[in-house]
C-alpha atoms as a PDB file:
ATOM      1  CA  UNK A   1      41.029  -1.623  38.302  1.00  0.00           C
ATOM      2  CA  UNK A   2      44.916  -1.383  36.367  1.00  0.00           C
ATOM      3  CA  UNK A   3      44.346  -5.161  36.223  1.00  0.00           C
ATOM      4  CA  UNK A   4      40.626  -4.870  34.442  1.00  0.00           C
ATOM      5  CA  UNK A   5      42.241  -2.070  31.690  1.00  0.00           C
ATOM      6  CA  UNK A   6      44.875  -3.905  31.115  1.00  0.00           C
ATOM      7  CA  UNK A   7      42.605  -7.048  30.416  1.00  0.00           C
ATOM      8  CA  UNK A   8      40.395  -4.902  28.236  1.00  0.00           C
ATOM      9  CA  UNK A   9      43.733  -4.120  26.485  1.00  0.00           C
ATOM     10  CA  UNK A  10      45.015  -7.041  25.776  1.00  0.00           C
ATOM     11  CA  UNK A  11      41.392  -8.046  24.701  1.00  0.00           C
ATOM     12  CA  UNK A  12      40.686  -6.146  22.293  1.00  0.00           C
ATOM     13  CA  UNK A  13      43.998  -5.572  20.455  1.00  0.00           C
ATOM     14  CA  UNK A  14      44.277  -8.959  20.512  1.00  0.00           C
ATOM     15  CA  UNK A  15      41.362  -9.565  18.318  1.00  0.00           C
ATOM     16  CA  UNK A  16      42.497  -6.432  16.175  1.00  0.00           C
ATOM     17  CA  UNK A  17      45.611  -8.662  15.266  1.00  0.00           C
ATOM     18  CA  UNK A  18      44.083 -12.047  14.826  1.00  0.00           C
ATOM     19  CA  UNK A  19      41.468 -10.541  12.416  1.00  0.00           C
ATOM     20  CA  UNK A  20      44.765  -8.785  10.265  1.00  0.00           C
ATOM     21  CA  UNK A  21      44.396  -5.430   9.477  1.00  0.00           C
ATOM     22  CA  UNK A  22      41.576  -4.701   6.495  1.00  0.00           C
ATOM     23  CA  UNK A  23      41.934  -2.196   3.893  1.00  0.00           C
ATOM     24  CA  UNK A  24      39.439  -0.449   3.117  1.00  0.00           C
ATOM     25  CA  UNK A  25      39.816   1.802  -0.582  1.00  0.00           C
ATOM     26  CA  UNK A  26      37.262   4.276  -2.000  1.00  0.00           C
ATOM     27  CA  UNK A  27      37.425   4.430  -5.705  1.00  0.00           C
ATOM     28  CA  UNK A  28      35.636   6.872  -8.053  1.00  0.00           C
ATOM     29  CA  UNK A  29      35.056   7.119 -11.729  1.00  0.00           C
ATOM     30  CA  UNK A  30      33.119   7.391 -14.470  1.00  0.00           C
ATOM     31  CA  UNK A  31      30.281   4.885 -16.455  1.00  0.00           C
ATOM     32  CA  UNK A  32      31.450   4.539 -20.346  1.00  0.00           C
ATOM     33  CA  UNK A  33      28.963   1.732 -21.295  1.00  0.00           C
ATOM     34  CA  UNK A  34      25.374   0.440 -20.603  1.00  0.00           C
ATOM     35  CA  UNK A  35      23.494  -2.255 -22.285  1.00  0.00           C
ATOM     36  CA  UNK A  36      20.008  -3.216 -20.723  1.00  0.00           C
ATOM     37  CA  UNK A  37      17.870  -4.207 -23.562  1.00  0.00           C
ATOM     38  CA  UNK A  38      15.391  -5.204 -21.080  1.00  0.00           C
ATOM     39  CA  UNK A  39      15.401  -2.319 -19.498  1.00  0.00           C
ATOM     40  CA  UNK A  40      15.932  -4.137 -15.873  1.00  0.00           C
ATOM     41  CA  UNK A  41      17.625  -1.039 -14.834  1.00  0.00           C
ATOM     42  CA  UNK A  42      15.169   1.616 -15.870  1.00  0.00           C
ATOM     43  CA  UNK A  43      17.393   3.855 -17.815  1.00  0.00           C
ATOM     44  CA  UNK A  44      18.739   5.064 -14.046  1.00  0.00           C
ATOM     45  CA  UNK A  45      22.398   4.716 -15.274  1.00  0.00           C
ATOM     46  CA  UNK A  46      24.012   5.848 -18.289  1.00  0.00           C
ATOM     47  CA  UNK A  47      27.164   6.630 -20.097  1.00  0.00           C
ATOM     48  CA  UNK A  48      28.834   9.854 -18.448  1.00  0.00           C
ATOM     49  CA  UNK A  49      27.289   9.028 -14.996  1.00  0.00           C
ATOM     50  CA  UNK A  50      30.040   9.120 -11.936  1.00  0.00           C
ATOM     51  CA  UNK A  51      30.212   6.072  -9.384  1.00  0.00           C
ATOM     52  CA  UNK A  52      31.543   5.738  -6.362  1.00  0.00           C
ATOM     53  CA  UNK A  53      32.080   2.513  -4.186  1.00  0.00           C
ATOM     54  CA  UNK A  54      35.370   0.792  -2.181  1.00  0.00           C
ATOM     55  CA  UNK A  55      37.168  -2.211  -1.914  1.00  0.00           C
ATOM     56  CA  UNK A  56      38.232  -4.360   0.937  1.00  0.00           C
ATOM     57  CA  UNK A  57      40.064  -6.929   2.021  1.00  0.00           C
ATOM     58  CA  UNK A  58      42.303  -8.148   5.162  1.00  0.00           C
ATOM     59  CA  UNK A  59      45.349 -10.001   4.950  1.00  0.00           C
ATOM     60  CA  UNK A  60      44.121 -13.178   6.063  1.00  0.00           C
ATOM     61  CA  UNK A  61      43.006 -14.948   2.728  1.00  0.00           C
ATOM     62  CA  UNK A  62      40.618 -17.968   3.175  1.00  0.00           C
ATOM     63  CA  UNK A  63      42.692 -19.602  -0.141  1.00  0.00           C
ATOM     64  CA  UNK A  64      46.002 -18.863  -1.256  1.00  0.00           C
ATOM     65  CA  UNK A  65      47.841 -19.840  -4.701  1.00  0.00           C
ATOM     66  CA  UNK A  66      51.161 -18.915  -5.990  1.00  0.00           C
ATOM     67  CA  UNK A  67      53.582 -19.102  -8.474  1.00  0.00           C
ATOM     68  CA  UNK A  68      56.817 -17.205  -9.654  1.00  0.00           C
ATOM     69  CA  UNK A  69      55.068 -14.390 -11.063  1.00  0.00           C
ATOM     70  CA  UNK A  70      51.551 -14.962 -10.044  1.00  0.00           C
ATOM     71  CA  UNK A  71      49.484 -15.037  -7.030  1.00  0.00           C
ATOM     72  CA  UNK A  72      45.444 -15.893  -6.240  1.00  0.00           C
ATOM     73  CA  UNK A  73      43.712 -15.029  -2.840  1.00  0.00           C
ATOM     74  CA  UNK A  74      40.298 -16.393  -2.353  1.00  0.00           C
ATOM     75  CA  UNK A  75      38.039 -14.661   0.616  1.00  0.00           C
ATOM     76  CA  UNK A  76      34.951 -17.063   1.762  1.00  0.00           C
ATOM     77  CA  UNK A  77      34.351 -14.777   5.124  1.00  0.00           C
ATOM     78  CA  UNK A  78      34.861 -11.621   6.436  1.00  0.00           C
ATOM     79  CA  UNK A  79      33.891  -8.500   5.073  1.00  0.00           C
ATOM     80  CA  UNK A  80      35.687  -8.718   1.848  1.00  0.00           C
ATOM     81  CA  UNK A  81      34.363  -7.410  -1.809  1.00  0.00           C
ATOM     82  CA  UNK A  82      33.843  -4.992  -3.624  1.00  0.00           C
ATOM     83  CA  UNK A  83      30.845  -2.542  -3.568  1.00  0.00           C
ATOM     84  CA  UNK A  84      29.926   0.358  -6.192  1.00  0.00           C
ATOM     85  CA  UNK A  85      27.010   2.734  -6.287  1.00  0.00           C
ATOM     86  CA  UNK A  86      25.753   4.156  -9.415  1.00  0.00           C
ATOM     87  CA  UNK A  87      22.469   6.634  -9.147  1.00  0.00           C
ATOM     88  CA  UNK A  88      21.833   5.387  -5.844  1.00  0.00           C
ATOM     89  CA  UNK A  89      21.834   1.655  -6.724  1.00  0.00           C
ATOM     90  CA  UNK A  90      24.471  -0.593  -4.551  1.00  0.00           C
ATOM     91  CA  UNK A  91      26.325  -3.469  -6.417  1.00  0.00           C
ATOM     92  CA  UNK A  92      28.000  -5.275  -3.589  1.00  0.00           C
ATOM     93  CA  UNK A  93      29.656  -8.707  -2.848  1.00  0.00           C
ATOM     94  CA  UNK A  94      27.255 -10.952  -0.863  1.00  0.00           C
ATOM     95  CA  UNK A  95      29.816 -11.177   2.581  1.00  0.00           C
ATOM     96  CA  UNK A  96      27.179 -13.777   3.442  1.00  0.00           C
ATOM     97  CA  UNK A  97      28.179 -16.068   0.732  1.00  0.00           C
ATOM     98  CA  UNK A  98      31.469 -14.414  -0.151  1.00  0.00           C
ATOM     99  CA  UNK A  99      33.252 -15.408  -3.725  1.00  0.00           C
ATOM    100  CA  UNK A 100      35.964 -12.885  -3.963  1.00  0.00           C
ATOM    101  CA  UNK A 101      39.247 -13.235  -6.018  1.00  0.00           C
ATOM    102  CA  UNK A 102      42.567 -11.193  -5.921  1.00  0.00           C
ATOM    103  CA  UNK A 103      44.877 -11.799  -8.283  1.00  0.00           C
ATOM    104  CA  UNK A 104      48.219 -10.253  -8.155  1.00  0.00           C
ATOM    105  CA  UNK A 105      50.334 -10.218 -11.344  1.00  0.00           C
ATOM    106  CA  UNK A 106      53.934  -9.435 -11.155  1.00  0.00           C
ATOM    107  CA  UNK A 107      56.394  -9.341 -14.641  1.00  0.00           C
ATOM    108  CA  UNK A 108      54.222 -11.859 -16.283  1.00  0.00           C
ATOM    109  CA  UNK A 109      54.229 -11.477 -19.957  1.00  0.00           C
ATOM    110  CA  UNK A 110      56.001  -8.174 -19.330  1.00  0.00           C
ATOM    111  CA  UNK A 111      53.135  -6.734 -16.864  1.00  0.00           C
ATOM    112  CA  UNK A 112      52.167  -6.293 -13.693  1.00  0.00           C
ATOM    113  CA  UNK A 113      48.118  -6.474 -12.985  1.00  0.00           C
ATOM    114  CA  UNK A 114      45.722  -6.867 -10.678  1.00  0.00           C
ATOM    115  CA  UNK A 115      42.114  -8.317 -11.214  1.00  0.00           C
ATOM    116  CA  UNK A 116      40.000  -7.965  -8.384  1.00  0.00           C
ATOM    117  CA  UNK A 117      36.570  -9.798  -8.759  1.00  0.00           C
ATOM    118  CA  UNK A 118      33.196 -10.489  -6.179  1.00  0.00           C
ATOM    119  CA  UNK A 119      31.274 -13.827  -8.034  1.00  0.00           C
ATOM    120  CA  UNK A 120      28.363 -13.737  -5.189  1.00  0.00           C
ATOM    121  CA  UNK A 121      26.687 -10.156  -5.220  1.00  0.00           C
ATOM    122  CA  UNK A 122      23.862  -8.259  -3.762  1.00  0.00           C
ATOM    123  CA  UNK A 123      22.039  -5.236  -5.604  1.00  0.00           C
ATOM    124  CA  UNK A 124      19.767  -2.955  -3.728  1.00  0.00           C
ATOM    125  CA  UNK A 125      17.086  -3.118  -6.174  1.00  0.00           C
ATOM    126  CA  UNK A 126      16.863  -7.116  -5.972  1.00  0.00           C
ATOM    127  CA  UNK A 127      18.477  -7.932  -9.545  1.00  0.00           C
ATOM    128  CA  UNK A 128      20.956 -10.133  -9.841  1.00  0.00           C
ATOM    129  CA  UNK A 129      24.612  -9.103 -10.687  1.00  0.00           C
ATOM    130  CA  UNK A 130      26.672 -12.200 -11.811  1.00  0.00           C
ATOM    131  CA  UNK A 131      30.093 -10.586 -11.361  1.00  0.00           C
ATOM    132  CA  UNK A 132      31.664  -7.282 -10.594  1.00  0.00           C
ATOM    133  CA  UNK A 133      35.004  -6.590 -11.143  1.00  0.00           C
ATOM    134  CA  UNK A 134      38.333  -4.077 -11.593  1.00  0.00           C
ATOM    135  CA  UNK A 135      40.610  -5.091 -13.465  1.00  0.00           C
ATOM    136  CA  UNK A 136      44.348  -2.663 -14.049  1.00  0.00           C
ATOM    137  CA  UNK A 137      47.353  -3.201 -15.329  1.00  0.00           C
ATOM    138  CA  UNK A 138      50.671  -1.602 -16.117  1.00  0.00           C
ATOM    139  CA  UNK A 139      53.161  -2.491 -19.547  1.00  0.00           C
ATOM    140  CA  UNK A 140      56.050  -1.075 -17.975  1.00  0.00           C
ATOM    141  CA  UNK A 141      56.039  -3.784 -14.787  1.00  0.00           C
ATOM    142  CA  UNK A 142      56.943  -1.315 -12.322  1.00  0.00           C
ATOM    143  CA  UNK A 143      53.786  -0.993 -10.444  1.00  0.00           C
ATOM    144  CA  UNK A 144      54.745  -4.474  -8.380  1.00  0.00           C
ATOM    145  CA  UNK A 145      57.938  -5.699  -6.949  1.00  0.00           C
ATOM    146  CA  UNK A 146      56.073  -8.995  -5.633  1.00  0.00           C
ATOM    147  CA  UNK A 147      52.782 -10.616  -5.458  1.00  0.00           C
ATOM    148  CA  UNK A 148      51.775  -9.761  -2.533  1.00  0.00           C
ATOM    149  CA  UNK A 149      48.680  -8.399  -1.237  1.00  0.00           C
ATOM    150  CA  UNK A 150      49.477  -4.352  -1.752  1.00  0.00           C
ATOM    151  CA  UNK A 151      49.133  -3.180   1.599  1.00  0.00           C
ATOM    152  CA  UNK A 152      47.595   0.726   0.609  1.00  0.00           C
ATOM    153  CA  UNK A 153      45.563   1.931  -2.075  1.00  0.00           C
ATOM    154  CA  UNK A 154      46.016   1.060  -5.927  1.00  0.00           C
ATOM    155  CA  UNK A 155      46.564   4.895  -7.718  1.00  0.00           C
ATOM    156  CA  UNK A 156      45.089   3.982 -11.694  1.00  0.00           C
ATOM    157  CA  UNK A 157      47.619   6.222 -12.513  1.00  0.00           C
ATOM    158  CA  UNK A 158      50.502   3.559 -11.942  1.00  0.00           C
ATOM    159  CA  UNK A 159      48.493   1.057 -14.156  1.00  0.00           C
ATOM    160  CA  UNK A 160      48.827   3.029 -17.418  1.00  0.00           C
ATOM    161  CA  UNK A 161      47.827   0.243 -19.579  1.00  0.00           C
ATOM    162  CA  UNK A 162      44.855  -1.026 -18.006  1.00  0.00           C
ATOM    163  CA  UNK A 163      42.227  -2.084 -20.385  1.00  0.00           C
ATOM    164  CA  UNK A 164      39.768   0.823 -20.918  1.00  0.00           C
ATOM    165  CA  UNK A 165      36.912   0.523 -19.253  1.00  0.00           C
ATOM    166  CA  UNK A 166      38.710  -1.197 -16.315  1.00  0.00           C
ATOM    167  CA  UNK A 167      35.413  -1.543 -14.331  1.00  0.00           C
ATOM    168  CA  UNK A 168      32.644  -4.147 -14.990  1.00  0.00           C
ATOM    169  CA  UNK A 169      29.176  -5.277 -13.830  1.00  0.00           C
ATOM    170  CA  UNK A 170      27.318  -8.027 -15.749  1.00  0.00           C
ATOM    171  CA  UNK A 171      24.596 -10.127 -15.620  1.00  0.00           C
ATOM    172  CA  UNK A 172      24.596 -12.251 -18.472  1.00  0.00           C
ATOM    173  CA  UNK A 173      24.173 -16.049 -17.392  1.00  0.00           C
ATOM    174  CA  UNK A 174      20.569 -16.604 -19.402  1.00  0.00           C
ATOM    175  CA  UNK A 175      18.963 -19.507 -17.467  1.00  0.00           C
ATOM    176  CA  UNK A 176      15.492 -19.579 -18.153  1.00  0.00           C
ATOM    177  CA  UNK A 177      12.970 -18.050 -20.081  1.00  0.00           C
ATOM    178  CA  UNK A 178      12.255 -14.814 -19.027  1.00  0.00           C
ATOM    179  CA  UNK A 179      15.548 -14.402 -17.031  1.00  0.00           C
ATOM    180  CA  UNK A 180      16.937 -10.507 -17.832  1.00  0.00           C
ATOM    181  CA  UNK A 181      20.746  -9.657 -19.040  1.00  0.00           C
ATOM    182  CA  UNK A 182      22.732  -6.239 -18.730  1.00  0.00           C
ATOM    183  CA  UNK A 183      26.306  -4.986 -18.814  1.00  0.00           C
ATOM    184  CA  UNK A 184      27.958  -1.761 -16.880  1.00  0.00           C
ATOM    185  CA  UNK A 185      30.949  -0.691 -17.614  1.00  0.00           C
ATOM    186  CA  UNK A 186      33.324   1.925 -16.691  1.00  0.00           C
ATOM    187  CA  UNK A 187      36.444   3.590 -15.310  1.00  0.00           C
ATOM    188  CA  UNK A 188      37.988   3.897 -11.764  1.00  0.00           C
ATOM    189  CA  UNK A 189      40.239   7.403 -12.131  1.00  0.00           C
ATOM    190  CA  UNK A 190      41.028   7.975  -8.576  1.00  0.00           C
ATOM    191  CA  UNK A 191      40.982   5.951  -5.451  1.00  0.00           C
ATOM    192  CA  UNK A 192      42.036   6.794  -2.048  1.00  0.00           C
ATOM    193  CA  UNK A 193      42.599   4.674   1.370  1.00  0.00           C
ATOM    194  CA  UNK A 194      39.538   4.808   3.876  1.00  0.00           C
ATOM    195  CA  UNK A 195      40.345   6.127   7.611  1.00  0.00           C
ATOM    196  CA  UNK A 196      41.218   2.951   9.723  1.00  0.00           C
ATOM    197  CA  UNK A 197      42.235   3.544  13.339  1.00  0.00           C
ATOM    198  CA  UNK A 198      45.822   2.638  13.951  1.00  0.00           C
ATOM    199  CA  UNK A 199      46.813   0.550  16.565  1.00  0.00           C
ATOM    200  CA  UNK A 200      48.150   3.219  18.621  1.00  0.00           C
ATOM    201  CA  UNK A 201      44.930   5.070  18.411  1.00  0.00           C
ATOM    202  CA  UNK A 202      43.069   2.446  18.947  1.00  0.00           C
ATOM    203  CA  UNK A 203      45.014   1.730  22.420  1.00  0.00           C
ATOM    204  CA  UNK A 204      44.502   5.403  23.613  1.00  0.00           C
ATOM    205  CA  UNK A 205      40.953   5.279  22.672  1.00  0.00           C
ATOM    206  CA  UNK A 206      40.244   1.822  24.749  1.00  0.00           C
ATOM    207  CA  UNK A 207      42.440   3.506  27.681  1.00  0.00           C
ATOM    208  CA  UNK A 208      40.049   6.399  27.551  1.00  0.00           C
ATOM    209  CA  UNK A 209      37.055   4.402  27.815  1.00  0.00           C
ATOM    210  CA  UNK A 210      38.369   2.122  30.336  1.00  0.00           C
ATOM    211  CA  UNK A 211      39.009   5.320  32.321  1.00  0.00           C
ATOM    212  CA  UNK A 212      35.431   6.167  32.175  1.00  0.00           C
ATOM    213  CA  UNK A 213      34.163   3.138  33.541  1.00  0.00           C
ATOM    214  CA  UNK A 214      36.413   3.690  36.343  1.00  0.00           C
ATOM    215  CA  UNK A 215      34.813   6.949  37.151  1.00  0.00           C
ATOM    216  CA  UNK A 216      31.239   5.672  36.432  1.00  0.00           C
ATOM    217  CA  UNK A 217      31.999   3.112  38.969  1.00  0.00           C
ATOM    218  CA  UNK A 218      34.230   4.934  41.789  1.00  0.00           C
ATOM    219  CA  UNK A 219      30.500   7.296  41.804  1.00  0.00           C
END
């Protein structure tokens, strides 16, 4: 029986480290623009309307690209993206055909930014969203030492300069007649990390469980 928990162990944290940790980030703010001339969206959002929604990545990039003061990561898998909810409706990267860009920005032009956009999306109420993205950045270039992935939550409040709204939604791309266009804008003001188990917590929970399917068996 030590020799089956341990194996469940080693199992499972195992896979917890070849995955890399994901962060998970809940943001929150507020919608300053809406343009839907063709009313695809029912008049269900509007300016002054709060939003909620995360972001998340893990620290395994499909595609990486660097430079001295720049870095891209490019997620094709996992359960990357972004995802917002406005009014009940759910703009969300498509993790089934994931297109999702990072870019880190460190003392370039005298800032440091971030631009985090999701090119293949889902909405719950089967319209199309071309691109949703959040995009922050700070004139003093003290919010990043590097360009590496940040490891916890973003804080707005250490990206002073970001563009105002920071937060967008489109569908523009006009294809074919009859196709639809509309813009959402708006501003992340607070975020804060999601609960993730850490690995310690993790190991005591599969030691508890492996301890119940000793006793379910010893009966």
């Amino acid at each position: 029986m030590k020799k089956l928990m341990a194996l469940i162990i080693f199992c499972v944290v195992s896979g917890w480290y070849s995955q890399g940790y994901s962060l998970t980030v809940n943001m929150f703010g507020t919608i300053s623009y809406v343009d839907d001339s063709d009313n695809v969206l029912g008049g269900v959002i509007a300016v002054g309307d709060t939003f909620t929604g995360n972001y998340t990545y893990d620290f395994t990039p499909d595609l990486e690209a660097h430079s001295s003061d720049t870095s891209h990561y490019t997620f094709t898998s996992g359960m990357n993206g972004l995802r917002i909810v406005i009014n009940g409706i759910e703009f969300k990267s498509d993790v089934s055909n994931l297109d999702f860009l990072i870019e880190i920005v460190n003392d370039r032009l005298n800032k440091d930014a971030v631009s985090m956009i999701s090119y293949s999306n889902l909405v719950s109420t089967g319209l199309v969203a071309d691109t949703i993205s959040w995009q922050i950045t700070d004139a003093s270039h003290t919010a990043f030492s590097n360009t590496d992935l940040p490891t916890t939550a973003l804080d707005p409040a250490d990206f002073p300069d970001h563009p105002s709204p920071n937060l967008s939604i489109f569908k523009t791309l006009l294809t074919h007649s009859g196709d639809y266009s509309y813009i959402i804008l708006g501003n992340v003001t607070f975020t804060e990390t999601a609960s993730i188990p850490e690995p310690a917590s993790l190991i005591l929970f599969i030691i508890g469980l492996a301890g119940l399917v000793r006793r379910k068996l010893q009966k």
